[in-house]
PDB file of N, CA and C in Angstrom:
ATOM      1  N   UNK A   1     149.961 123.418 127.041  1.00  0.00           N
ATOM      2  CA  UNK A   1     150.486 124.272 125.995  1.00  0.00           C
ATOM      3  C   UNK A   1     150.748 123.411 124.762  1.00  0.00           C
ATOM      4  N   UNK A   2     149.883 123.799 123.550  1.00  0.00           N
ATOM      5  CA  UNK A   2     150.825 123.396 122.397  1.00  0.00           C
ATOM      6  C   UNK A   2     151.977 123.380 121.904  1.00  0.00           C
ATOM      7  N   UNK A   3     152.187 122.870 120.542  1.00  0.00           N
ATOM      8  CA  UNK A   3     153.622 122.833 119.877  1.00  0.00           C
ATOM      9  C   UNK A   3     153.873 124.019 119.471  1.00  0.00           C
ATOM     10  N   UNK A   4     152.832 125.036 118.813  1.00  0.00           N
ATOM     11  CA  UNK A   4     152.736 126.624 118.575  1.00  0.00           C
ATOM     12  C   UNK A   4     153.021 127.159 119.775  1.00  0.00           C
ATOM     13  N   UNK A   5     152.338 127.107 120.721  1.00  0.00           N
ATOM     14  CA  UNK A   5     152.706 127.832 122.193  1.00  0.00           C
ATOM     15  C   UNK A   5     154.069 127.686 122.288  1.00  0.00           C
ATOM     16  N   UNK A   6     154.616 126.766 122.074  1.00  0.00           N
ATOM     17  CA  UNK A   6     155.884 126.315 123.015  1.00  0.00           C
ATOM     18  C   UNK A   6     157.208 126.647 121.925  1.00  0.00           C
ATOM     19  N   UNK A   7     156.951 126.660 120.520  1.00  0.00           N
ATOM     20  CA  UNK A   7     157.498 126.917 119.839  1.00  0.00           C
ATOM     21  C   UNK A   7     157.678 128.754 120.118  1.00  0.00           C
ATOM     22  N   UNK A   8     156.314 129.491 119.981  1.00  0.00           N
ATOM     23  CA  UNK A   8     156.473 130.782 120.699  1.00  0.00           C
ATOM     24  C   UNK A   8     156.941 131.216 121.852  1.00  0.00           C
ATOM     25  N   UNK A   9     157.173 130.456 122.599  1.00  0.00           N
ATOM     26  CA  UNK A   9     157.638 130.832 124.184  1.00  0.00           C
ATOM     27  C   UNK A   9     159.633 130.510 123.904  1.00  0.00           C
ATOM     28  N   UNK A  10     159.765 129.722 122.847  1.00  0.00           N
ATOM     29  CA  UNK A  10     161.077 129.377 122.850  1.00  0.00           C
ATOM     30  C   UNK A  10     161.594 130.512 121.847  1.00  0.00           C
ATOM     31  N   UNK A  11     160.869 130.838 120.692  1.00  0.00           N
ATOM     32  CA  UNK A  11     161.385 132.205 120.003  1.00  0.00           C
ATOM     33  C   UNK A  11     161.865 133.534 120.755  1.00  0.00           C
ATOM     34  N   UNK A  12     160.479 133.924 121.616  1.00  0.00           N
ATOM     35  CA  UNK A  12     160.676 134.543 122.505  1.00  0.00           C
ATOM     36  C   UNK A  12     161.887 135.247 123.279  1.00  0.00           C
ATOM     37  N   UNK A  13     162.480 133.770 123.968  1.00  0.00           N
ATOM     38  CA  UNK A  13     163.659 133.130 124.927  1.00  0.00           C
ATOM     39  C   UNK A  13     164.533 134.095 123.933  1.00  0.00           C
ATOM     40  N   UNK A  14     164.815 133.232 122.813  1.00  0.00           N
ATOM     41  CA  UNK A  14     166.147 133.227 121.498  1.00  0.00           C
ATOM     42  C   UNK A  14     166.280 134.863 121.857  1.00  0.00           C
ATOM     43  N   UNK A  15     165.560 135.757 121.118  1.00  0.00           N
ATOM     44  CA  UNK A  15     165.342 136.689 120.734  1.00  0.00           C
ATOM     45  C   UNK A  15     165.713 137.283 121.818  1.00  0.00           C
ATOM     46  N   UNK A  16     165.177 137.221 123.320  1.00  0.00           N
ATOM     47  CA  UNK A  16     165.543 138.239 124.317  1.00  0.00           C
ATOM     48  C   UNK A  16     167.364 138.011 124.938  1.00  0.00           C
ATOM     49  N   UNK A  17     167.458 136.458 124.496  1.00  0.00           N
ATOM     50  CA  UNK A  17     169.209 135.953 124.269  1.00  0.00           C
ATOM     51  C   UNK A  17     169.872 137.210 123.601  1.00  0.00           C
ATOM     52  N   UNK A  18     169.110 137.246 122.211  1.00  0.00           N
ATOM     53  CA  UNK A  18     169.956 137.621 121.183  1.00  0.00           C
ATOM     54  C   UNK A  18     170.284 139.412 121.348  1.00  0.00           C
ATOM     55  N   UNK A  19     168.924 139.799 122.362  1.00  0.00           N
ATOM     56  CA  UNK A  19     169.112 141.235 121.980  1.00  0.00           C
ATOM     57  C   UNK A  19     169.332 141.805 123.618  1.00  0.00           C
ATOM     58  N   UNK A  20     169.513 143.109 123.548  1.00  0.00           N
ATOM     59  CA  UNK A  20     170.718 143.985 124.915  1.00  0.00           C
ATOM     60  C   UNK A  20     168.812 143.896 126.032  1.00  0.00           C
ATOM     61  N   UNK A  21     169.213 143.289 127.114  1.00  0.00           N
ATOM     62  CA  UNK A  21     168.253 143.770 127.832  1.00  0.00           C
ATOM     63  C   UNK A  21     168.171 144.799 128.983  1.00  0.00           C
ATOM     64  N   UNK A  22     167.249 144.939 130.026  1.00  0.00           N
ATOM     65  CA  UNK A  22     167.870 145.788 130.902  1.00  0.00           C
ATOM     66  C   UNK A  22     169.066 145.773 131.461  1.00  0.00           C
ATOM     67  N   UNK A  23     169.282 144.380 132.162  1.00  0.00           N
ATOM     68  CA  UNK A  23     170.495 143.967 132.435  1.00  0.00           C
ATOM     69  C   UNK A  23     172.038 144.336 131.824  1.00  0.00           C
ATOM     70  N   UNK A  24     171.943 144.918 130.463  1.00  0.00           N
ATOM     71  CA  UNK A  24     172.862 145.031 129.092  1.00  0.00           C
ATOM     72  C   UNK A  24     172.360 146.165 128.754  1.00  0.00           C
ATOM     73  N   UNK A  25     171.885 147.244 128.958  1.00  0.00           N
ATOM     74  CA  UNK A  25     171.609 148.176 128.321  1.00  0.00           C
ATOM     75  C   UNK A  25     172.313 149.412 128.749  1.00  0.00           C
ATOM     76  N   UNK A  26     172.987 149.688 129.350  1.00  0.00           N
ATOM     77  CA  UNK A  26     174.108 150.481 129.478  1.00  0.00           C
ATOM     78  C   UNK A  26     175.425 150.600 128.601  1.00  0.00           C
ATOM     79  N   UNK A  27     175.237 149.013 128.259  1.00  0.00           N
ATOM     80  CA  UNK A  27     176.620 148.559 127.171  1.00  0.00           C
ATOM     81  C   UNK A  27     176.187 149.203 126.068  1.00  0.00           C
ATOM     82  N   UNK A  28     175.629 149.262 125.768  1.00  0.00           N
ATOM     83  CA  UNK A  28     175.300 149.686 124.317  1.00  0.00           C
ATOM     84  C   UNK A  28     173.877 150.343 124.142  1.00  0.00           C
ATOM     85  N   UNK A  29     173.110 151.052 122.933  1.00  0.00           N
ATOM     86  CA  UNK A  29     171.790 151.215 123.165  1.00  0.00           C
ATOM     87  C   UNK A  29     171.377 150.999 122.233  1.00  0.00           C
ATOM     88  N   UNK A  30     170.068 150.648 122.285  1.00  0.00           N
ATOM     89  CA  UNK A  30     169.270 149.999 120.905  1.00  0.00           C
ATOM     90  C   UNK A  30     168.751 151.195 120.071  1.00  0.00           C
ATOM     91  N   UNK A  31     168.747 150.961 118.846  1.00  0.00           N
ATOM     92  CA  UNK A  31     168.324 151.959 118.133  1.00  0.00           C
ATOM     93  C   UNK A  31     166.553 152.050 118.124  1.00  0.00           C
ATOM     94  N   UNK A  32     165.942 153.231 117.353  1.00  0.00           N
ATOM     95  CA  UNK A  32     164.681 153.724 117.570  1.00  0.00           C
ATOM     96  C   UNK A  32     163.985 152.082 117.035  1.00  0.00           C
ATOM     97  N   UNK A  33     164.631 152.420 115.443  1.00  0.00           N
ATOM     98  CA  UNK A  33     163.974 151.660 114.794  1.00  0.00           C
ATOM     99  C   UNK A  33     163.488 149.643 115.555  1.00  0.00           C
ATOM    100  N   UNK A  34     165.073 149.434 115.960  1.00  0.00           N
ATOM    101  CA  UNK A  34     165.059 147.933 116.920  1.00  0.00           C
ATOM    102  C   UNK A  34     164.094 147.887 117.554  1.00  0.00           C
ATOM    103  N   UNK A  35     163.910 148.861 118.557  1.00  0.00           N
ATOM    104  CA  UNK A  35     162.704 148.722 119.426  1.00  0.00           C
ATOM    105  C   UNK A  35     161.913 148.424 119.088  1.00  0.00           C
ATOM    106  N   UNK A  36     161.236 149.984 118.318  1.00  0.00           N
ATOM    107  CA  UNK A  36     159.656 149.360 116.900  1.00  0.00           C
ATOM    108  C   UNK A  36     159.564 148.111 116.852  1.00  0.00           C
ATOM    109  N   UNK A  37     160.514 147.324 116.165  1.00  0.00           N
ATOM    110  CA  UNK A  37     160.396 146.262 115.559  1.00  0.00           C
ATOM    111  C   UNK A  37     160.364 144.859 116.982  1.00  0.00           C
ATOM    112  N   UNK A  38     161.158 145.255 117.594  1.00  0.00           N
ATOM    113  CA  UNK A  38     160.664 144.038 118.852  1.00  0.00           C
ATOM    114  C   UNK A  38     159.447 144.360 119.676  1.00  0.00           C
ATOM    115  N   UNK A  39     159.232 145.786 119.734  1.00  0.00           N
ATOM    116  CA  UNK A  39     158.056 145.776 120.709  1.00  0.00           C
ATOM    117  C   UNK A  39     156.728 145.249 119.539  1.00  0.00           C
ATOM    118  N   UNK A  40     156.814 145.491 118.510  1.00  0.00           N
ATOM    119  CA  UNK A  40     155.639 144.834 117.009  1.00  0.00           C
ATOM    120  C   UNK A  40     155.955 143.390 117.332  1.00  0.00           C
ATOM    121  N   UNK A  41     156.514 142.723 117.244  1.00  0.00           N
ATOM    122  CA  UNK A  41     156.845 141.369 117.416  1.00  0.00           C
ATOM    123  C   UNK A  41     156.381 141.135 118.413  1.00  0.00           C
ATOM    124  N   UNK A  42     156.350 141.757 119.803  1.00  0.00           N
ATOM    125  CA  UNK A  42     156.069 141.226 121.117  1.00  0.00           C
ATOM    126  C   UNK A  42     154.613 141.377 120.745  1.00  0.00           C
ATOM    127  N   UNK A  43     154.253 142.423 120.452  1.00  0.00           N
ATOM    128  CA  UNK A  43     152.528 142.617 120.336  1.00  0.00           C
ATOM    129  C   UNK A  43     151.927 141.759 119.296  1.00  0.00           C
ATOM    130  N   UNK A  44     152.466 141.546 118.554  1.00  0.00           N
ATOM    131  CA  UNK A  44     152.344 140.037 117.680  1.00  0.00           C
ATOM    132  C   UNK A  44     152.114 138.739 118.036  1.00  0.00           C
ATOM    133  N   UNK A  45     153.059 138.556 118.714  1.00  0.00           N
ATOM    134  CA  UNK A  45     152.920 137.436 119.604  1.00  0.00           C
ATOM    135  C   UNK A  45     151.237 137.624 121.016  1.00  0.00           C
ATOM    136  N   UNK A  46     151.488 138.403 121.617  1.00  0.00           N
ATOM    137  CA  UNK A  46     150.591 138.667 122.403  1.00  0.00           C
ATOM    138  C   UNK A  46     149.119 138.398 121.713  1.00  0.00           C
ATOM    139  N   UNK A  47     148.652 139.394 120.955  1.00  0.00           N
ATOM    140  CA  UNK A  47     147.851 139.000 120.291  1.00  0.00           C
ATOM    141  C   UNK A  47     146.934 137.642 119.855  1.00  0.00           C
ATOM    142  N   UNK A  48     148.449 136.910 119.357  1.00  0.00           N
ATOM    143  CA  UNK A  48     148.000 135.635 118.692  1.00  0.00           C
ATOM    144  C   UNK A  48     147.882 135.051 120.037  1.00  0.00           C
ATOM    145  N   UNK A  49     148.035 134.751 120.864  1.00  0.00           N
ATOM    146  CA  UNK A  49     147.730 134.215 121.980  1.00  0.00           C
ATOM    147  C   UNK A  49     146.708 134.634 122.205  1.00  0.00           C
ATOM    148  N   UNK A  50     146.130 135.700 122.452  1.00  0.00           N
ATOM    149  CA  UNK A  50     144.811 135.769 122.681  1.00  0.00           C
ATOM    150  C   UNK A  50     143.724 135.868 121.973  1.00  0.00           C
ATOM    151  N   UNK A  51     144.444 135.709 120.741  1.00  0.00           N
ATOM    152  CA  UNK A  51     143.560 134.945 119.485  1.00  0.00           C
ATOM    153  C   UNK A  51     143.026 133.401 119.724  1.00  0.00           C
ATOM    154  N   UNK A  52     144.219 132.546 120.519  1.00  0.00           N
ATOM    155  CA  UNK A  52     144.359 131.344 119.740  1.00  0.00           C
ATOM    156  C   UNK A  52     143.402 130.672 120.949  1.00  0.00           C
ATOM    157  N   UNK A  53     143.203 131.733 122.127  1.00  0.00           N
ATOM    158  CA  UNK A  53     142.193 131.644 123.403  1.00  0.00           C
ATOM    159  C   UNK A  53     140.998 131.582 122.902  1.00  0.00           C
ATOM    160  N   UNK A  54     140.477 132.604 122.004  1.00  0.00           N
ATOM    161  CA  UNK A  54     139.340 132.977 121.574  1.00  0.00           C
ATOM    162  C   UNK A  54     138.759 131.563 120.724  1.00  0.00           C
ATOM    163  N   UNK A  55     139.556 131.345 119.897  1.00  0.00           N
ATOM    164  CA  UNK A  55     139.388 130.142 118.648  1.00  0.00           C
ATOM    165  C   UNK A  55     139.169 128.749 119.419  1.00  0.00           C
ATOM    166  N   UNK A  56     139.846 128.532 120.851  1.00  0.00           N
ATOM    167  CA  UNK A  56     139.763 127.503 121.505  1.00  0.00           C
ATOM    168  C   UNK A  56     138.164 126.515 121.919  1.00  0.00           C
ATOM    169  N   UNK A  57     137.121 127.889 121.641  1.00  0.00           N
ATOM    170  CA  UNK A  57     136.079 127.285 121.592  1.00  0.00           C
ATOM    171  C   UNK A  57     135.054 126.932 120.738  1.00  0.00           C
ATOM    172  N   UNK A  58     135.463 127.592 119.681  1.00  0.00           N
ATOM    173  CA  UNK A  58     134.940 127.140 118.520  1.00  0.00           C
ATOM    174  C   UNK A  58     135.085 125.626 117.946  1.00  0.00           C
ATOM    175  N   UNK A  59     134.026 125.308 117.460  1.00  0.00           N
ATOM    176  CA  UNK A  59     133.907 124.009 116.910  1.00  0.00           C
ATOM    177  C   UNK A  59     134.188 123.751 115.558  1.00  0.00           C
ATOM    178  N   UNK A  60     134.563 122.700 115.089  1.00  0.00           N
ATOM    179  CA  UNK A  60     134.504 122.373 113.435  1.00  0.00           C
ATOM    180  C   UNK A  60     133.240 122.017 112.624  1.00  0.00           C
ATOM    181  N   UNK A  61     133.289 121.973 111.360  1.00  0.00           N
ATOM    182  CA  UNK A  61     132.484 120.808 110.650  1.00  0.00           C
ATOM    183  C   UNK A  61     132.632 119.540 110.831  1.00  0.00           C
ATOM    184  N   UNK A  62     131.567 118.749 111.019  1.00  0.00           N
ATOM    185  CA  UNK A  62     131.900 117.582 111.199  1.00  0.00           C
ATOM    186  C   UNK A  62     131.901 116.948 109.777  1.00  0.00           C
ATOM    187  N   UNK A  63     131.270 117.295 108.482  1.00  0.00           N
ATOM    188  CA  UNK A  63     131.352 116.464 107.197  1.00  0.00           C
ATOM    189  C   UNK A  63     133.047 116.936 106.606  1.00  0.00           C
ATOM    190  N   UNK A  64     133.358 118.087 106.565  1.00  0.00           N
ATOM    191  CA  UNK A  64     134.952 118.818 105.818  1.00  0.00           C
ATOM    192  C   UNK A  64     135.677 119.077 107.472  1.00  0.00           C
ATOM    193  N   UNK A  65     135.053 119.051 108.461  1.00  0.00           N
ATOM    194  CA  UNK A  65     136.472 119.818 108.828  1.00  0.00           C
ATOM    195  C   UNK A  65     137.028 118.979 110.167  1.00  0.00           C
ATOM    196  N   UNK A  66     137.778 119.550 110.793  1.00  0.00           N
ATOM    197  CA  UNK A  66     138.543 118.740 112.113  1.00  0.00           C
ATOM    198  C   UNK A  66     139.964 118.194 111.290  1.00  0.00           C
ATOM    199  N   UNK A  67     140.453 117.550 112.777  1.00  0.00           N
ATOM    200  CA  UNK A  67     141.568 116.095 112.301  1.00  0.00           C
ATOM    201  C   UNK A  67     142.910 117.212 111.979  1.00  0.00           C
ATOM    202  N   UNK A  68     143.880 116.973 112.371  1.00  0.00           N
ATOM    203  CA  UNK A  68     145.027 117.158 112.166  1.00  0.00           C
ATOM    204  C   UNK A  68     145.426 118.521 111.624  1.00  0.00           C
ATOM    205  N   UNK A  69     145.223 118.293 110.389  1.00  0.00           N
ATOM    206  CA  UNK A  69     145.395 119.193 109.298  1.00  0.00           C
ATOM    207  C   UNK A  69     144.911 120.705 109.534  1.00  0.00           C
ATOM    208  N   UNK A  70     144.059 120.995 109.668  1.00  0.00           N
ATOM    209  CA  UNK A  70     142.517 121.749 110.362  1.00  0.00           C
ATOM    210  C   UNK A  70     143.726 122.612 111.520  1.00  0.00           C
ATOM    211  N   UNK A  71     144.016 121.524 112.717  1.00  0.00           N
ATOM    212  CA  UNK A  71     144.154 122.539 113.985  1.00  0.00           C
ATOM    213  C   UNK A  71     145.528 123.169 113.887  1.00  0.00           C
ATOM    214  N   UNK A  72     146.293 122.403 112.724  1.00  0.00           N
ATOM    215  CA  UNK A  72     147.323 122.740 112.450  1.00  0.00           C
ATOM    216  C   UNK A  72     147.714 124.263 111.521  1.00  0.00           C
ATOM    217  N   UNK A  73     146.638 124.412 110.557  1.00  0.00           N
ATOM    218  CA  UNK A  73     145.979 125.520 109.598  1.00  0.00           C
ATOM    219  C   UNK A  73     145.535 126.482 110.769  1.00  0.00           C
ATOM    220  N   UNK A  74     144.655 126.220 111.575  1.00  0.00           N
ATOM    221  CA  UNK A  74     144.339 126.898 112.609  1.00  0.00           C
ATOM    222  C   UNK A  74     145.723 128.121 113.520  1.00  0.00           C
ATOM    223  N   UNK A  75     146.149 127.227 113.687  1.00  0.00           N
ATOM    224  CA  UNK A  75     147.255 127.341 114.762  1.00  0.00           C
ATOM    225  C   UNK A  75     148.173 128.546 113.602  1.00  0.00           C
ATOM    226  N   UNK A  76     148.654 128.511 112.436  1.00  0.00           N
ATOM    227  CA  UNK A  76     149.703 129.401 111.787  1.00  0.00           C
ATOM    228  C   UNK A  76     148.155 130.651 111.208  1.00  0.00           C
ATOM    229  N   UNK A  77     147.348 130.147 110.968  1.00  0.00           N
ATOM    230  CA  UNK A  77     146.395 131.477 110.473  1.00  0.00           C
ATOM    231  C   UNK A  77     146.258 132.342 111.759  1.00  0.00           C
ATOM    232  N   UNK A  78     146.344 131.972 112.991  1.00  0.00           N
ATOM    233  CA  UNK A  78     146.080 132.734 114.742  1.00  0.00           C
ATOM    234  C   UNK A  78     146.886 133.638 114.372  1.00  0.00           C
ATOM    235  N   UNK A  79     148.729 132.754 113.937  1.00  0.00           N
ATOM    236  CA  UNK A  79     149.812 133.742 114.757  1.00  0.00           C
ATOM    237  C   UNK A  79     149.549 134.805 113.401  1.00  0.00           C
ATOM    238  N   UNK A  80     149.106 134.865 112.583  1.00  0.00           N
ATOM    239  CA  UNK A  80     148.965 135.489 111.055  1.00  0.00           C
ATOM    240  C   UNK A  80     148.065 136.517 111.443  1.00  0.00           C
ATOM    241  N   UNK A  81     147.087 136.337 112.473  1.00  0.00           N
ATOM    242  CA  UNK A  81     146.034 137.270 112.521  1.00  0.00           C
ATOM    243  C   UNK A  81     146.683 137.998 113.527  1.00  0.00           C
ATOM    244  N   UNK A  82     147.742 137.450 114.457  1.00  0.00           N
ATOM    245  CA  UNK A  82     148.130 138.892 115.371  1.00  0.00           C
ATOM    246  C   UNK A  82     149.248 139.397 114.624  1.00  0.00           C
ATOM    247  N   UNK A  83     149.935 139.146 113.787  1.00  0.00           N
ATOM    248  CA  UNK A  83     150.822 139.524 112.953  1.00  0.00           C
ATOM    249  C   UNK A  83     150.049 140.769 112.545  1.00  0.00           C
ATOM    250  N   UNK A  84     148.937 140.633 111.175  1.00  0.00           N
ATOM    251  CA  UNK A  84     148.711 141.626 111.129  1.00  0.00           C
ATOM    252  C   UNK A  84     147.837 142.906 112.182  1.00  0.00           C
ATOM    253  N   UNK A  85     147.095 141.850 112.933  1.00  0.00           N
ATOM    254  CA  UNK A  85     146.926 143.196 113.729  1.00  0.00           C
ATOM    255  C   UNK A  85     147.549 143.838 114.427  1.00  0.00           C
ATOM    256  N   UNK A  86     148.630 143.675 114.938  1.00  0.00           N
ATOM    257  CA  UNK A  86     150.198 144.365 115.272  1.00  0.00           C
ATOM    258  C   UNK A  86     150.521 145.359 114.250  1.00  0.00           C
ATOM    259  N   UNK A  87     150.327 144.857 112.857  1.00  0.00           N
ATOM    260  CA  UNK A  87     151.272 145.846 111.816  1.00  0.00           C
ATOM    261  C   UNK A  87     150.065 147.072 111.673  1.00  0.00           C
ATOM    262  N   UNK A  88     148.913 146.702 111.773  1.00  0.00           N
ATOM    263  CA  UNK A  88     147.613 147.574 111.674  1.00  0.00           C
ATOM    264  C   UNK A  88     147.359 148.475 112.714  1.00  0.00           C
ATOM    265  N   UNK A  89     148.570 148.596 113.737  1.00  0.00           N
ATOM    266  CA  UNK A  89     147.403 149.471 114.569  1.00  0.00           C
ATOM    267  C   UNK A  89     147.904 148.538 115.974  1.00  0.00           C
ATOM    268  N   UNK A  90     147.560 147.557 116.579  1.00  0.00           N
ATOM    269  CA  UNK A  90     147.636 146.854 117.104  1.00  0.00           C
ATOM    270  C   UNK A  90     146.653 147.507 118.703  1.00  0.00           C
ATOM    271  N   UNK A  91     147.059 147.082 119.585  1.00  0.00           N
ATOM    272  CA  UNK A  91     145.733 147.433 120.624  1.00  0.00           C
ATOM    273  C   UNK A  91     146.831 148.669 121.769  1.00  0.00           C
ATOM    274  N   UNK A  92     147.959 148.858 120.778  1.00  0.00           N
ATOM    275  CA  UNK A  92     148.406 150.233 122.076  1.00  0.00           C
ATOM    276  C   UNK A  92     149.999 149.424 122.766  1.00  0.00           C
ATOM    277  N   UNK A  93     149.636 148.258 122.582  1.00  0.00           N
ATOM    278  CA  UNK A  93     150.955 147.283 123.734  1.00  0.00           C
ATOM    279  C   UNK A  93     152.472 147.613 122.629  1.00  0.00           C
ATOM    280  N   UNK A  94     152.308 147.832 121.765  1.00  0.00           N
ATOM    281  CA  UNK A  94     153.923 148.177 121.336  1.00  0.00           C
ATOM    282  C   UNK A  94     154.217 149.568 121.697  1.00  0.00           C
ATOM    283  N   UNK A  95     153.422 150.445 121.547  1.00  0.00           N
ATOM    284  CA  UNK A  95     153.821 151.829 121.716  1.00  0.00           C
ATOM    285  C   UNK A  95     154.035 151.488 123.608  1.00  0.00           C
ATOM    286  N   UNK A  96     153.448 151.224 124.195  1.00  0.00           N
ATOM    287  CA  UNK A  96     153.554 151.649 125.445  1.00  0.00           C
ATOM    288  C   UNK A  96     155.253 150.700 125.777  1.00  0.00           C
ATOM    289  N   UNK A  97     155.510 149.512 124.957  1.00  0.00           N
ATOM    290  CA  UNK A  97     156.715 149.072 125.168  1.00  0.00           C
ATOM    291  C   UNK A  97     158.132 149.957 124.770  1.00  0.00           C
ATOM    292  N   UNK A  98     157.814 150.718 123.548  1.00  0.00           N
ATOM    293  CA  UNK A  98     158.409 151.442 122.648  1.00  0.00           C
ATOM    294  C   UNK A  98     158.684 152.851 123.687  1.00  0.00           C
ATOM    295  N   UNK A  99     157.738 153.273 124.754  1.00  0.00           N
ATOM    296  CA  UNK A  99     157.881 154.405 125.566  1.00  0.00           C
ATOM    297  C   UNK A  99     158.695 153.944 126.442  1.00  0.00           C
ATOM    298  N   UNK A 100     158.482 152.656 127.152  1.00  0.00           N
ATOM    299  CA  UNK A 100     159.306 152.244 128.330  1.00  0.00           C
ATOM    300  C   UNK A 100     160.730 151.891 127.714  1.00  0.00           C
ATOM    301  N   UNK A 101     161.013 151.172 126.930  1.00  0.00           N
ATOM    302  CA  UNK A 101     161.815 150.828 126.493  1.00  0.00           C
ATOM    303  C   UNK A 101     163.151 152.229 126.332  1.00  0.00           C
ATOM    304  N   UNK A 102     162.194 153.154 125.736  1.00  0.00           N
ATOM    305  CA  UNK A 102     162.947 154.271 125.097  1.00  0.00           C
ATOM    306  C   UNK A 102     163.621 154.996 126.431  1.00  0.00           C
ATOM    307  N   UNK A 103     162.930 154.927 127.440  1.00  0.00           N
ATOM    308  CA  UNK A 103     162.963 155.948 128.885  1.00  0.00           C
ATOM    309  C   UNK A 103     164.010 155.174 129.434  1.00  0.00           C
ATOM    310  N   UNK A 104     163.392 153.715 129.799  1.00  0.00           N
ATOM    311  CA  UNK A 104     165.023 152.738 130.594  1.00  0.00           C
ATOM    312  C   UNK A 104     166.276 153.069 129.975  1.00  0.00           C
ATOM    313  N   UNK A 105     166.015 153.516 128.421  1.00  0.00           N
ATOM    314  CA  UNK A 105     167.741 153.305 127.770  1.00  0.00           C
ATOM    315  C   UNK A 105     167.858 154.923 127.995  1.00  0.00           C
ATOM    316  N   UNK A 106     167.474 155.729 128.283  1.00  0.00           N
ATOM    317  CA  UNK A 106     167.898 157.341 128.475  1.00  0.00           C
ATOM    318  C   UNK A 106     168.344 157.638 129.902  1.00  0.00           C
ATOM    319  N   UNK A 107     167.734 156.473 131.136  1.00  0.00           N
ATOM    320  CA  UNK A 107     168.113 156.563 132.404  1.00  0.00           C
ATOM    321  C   UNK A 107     169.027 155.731 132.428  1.00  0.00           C
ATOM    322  N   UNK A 108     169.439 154.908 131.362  1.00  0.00           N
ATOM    323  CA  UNK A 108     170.761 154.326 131.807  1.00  0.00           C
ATOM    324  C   UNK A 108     171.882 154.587 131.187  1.00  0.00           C
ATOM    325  N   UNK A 109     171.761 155.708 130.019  1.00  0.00           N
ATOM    326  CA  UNK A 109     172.922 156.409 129.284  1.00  0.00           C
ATOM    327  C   UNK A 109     173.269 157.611 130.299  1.00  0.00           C
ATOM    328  N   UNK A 110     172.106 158.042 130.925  1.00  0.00           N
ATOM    329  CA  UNK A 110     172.425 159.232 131.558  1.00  0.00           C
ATOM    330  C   UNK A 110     173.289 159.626 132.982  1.00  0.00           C
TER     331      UNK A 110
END
């Protein structure tokens, strides 16, 4: 795993720290909008991961390109491309989080 990977796997962590999970979701309930916005983030993330799979085999230029700089550019344009394809539409994985999500917090208010 890279420094991007690992940096993403530790945001991740923070974030599921920071916010009510199943475990906590009786205490309180998340609003519509929260969800949206973490299940977009999760599909964001997802994405760029299987972006950054795809890109793994591609090669450089050897006269302009490679070396440091390059895999590093690489690595923030990935998480950029699942960013927006999350905000575009994304492949279905937020809504289906956004359904579950919504159902666990109605069976545990109820």
């Amino acid at each position: 795993m890279n420094t991007i990977q690992n940096n993403v796997a530790e945001t991740v962590l923070y974030k599921l720290s920071q916010n009510p999970t199943q475990a906590n979701l009786s205490k309180k309930s998340l609003s519509d909008e929260k969800i949206q916005t973490v299940a977009k983030q999760f599909e964001g993330m997802f994405l760029s991961q299987m972006f950054g799979h795809m890109f793994k085999g591609l090669k450089t230029d050897g006269l302009m390109g490679g070396g440091n700089g390059e895999a590093i550019f690489r690595d923030f344009l990935i998480q950029e491309y699942g960013k927006a394809a999350s905000k575009a539409g994304g492949i279905g994985l937020a809504k289906s989080i956004i359904r579950q999500l919504s159902t666990m917090q109605e069976v545990k208010n109820d």
